[in-house]
Every structure is written in structure tokens, then in C-alpha cells.
C-alpha atoms as a PDB file:
ATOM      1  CA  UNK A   1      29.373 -27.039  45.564  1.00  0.00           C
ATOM      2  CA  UNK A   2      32.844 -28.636  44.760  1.00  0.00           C
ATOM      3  CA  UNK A   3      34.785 -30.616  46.948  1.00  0.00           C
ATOM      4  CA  UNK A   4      38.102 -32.319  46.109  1.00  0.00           C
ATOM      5  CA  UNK A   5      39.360 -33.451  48.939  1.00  0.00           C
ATOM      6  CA  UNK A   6      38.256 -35.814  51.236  1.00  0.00           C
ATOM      7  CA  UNK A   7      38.782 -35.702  55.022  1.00  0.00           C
ATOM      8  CA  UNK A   8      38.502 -38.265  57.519  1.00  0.00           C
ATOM      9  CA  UNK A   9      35.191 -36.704  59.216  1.00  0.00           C
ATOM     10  CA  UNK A  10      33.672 -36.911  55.679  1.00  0.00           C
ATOM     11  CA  UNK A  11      34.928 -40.668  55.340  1.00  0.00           C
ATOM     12  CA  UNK A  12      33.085 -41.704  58.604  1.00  0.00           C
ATOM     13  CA  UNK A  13      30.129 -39.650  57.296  1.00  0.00           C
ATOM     14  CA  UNK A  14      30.298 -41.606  54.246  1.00  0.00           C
ATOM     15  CA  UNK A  15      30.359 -45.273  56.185  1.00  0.00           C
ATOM     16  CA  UNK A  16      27.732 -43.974  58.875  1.00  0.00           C
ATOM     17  CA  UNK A  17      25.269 -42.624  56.258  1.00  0.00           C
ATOM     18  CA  UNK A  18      25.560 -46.050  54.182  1.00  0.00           C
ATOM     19  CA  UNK A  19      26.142 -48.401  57.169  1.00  0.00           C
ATOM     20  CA  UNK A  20      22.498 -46.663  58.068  1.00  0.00           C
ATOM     21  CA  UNK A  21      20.970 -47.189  54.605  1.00  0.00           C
ATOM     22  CA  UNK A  22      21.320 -44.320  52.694  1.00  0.00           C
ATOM     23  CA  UNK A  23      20.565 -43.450  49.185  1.00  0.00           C
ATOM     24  CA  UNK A  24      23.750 -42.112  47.454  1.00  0.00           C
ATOM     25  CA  UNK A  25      21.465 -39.521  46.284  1.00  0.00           C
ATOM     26  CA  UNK A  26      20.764 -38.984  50.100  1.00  0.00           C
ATOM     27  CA  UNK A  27      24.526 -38.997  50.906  1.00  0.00           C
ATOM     28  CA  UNK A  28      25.292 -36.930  47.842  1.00  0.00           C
ATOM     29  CA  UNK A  29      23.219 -34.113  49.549  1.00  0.00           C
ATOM     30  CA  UNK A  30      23.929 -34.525  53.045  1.00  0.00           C
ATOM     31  CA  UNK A  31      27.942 -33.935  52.331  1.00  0.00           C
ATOM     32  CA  UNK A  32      27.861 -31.456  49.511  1.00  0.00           C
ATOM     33  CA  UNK A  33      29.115 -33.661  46.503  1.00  0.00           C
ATOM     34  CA  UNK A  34      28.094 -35.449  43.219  1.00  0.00           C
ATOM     35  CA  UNK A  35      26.308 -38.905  43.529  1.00  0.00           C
ATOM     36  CA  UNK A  36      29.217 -39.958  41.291  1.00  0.00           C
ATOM     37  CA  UNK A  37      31.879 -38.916  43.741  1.00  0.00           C
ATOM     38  CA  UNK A  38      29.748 -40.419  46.076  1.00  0.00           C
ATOM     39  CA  UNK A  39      30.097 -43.987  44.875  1.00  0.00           C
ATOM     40  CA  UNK A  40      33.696 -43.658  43.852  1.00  0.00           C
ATOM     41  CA  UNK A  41      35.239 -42.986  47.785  1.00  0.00           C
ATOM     42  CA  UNK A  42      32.346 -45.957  48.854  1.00  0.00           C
ATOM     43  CA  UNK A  43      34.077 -47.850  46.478  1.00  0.00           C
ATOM     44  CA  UNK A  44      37.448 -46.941  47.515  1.00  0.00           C
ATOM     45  CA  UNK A  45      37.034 -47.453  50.731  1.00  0.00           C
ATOM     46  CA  UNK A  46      35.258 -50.453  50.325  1.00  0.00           C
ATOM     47  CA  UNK A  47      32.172 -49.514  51.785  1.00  0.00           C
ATOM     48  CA  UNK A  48      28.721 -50.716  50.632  1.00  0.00           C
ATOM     49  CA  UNK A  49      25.324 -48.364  49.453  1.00  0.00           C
ATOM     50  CA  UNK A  50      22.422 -49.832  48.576  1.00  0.00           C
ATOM     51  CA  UNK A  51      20.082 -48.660  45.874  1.00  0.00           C
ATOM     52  CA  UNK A  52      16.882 -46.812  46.463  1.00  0.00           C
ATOM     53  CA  UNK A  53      15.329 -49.743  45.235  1.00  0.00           C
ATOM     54  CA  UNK A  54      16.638 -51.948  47.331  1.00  0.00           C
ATOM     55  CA  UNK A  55      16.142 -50.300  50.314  1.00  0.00           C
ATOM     56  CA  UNK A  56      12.331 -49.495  48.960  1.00  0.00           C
ATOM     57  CA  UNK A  57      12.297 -53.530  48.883  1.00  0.00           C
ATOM     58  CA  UNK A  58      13.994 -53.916  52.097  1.00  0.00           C
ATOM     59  CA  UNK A  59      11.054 -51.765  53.523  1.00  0.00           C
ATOM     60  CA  UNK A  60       8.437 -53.444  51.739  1.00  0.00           C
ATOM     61  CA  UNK A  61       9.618 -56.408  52.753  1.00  0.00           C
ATOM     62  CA  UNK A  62       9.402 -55.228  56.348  1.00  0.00           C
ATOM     63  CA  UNK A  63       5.639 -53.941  56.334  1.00  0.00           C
ATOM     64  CA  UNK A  64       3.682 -56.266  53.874  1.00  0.00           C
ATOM     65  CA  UNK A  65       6.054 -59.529  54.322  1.00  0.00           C
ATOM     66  CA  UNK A  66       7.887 -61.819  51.937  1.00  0.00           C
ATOM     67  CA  UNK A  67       7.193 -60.896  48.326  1.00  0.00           C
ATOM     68  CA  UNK A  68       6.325 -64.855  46.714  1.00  0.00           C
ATOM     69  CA  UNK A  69       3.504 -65.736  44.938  1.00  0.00           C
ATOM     70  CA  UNK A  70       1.160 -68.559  45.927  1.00  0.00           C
ATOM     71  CA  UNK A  71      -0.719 -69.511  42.710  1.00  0.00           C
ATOM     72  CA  UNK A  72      -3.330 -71.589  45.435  1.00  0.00           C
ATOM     73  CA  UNK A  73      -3.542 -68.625  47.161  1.00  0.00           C
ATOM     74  CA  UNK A  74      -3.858 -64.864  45.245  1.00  0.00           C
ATOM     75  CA  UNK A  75      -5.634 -61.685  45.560  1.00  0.00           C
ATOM     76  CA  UNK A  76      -8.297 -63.155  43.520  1.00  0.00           C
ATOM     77  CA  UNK A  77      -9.451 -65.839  45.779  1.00  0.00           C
ATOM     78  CA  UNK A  78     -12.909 -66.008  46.756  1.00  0.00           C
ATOM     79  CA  UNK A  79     -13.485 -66.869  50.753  1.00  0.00           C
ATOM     80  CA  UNK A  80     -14.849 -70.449  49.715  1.00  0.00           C
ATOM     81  CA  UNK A  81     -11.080 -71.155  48.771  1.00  0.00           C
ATOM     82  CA  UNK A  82     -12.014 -71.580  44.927  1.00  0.00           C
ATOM     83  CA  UNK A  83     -10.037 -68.919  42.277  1.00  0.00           C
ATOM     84  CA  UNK A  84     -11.809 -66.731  40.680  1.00  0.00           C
ATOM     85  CA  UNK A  85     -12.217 -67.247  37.127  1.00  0.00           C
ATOM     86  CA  UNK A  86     -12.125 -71.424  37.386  1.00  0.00           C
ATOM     87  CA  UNK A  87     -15.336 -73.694  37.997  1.00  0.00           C
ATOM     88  CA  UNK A  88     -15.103 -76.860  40.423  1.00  0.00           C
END
């Protein structure tokens, strides 16, 4: 579907749908135009959409914490406190 114009209703979709962290994939869909379109009125207008992966990261982030690695401290650790792989 091909849209050319753009109305004011479909502006404050665009801000509401980004402003709540949506894809422009997502937003693409939800107003019935091209992802390139899309980023071009956001632009425009001066109005911010994050990636997909930085919303997957923003998630992540949420549920599992900070993202750092603690070399002292990894996945590999026995309970005794010592790495795995290293003698005392």
C-alpha cells in the first residue's frame, strides 16, 4: 500500500509508536508504509526510533542486568571461588 501524503494523525502515530519503542519495521506495518519512508518523516520531524537491537539490549538489560564482564567472576567459576581451568 502507497501513501504519499502525510497527515497530522499519522505524524502523532509516528512520535507515539517511537516515543513507545517501536521498531521502524513495527511502525512501517502499523501505518501502511515503507520502513524507508518510515525513517525519513522521523527524521524530518525530528523524532527518534531505536533499532531492534537496541531495544533487544534495552530489554536484556532489563531482565538479566548490566552486560560487563568480571574476569574474577565468570560463568566458569567453580563455588570454591577458583576459575576453572587455573591451579592455586
Amino acid at each position: 500500500m502507497k501513501k504519499n501524503s502525510w497527515t497530522d494523525a499519522d505524524i502523532a502515530k509516528l512520535r507515539e509508536y517511537a516515543t513507545n519503542g517501536r521498531s521502524a519495521y513495527r511502525i512501517a506495518a502499523a501505518l501502511g508504509r515503507s520502513v524507508a519512508g518510515i525513517r525519513t518523516m522521523a527524521q524530518r520531524q525530528h523524532v527518534v526510533i531505536k533499532s531492534g537491537q537496541a531495544l533487544r539490549t534495552k530489554f536484556n538489560e532489563e531482565v538479566r542486568g548490566p552486560r560487563s564482564i568480571d574476569r574474577e567472576h565468570t560463568a566458569h567459576d567453580d563455588p570454591s571461588g577458583r576459575t576453572a581451568g587455573l591451579s592455586s
